[in-house]
Protein backbone atom coordinates (compact mmCIF):
# COMPACT_ATOMS: atom_id res chain seq x y z
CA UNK A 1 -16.99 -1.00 -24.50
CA UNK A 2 -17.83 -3.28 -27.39
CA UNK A 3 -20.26 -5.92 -27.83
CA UNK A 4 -17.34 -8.57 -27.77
CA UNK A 5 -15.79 -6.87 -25.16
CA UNK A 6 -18.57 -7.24 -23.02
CA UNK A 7 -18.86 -10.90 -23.37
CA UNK A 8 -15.12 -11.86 -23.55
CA UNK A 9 -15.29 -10.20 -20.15
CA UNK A 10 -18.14 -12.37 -19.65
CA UNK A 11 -17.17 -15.25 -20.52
CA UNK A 12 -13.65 -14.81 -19.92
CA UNK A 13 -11.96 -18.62 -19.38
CA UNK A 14 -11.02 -20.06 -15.62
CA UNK A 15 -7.98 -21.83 -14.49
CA UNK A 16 -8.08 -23.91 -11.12
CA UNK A 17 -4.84 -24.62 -10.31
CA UNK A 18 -2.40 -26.66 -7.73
CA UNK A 19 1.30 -26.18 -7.30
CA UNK A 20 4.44 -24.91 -5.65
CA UNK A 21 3.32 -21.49 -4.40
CA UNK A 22 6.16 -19.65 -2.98
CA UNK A 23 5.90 -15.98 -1.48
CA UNK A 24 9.58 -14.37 -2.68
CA UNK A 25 10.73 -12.01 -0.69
CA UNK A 26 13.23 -10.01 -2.26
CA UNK A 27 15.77 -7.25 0.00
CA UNK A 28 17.14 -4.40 -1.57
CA UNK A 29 20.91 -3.07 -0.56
CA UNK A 30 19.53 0.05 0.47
CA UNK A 31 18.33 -0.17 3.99
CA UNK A 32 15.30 2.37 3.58
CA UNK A 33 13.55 0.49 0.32
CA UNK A 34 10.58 -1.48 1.85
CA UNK A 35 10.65 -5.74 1.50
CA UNK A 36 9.57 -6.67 -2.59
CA UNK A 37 6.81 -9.19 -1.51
CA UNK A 38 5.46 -11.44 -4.80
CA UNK A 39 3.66 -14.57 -5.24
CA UNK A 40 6.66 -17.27 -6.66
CA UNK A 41 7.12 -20.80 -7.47
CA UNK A 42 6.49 -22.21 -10.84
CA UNK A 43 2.66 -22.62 -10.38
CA UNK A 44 2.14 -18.97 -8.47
CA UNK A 45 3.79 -17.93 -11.61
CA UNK A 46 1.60 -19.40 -13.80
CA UNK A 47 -1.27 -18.50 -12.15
CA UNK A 48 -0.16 -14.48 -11.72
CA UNK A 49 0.68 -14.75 -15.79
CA UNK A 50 -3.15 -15.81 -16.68
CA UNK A 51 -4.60 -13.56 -14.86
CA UNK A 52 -2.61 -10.76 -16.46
CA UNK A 53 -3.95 -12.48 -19.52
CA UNK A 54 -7.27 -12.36 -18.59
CA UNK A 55 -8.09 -15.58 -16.96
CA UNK A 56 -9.98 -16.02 -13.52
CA UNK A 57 -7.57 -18.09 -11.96
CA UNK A 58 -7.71 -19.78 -8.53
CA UNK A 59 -5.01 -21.21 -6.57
CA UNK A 60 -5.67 -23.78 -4.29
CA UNK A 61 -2.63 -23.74 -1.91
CA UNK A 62 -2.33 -25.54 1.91
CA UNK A 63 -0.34 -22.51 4.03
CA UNK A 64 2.64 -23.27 6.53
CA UNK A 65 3.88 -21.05 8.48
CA UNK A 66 8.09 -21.52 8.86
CA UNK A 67 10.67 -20.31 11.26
CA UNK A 68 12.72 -17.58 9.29
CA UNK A 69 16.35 -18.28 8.37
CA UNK A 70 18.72 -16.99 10.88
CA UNK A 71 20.99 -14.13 8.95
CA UNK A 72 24.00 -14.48 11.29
């Protein structure tokens, strides 16, 4: 690892963010694949996409839990 490796690692930058955090669940048409689970809404997004850049980032979220939608 380089010199400027090691301090962009360092010193890499930090995002603190607020937002609609969603958790998508996405079902596949076959019934054996397992339940895609990703963070969603246009601030998870954002925050998943900075990270992958690089960033620290930090969501600060308030968590509900919801009835599930009845499929019938």
């Amino acid at each position: 690892m380089t010199k400027l490796q090691q301090l962009s690692k360092k010193f890499s930058p930090i995002a603190i963010g607020t937002g609609l955090l969603a958790l998508d669940v996405v079902f596949s048409d076959r019934l054996n694949d397992p339940l895609g689970l990703w963070a969603g809404g246009t601030f998870g997004n954002v925050m998943v996409a900075l990270s992958y850049l690089g960033w620290d980032s930090y969501p600060i979220a308030r968590l509900k839990m919801i009835e599930p939608l009845s499929t019938s």
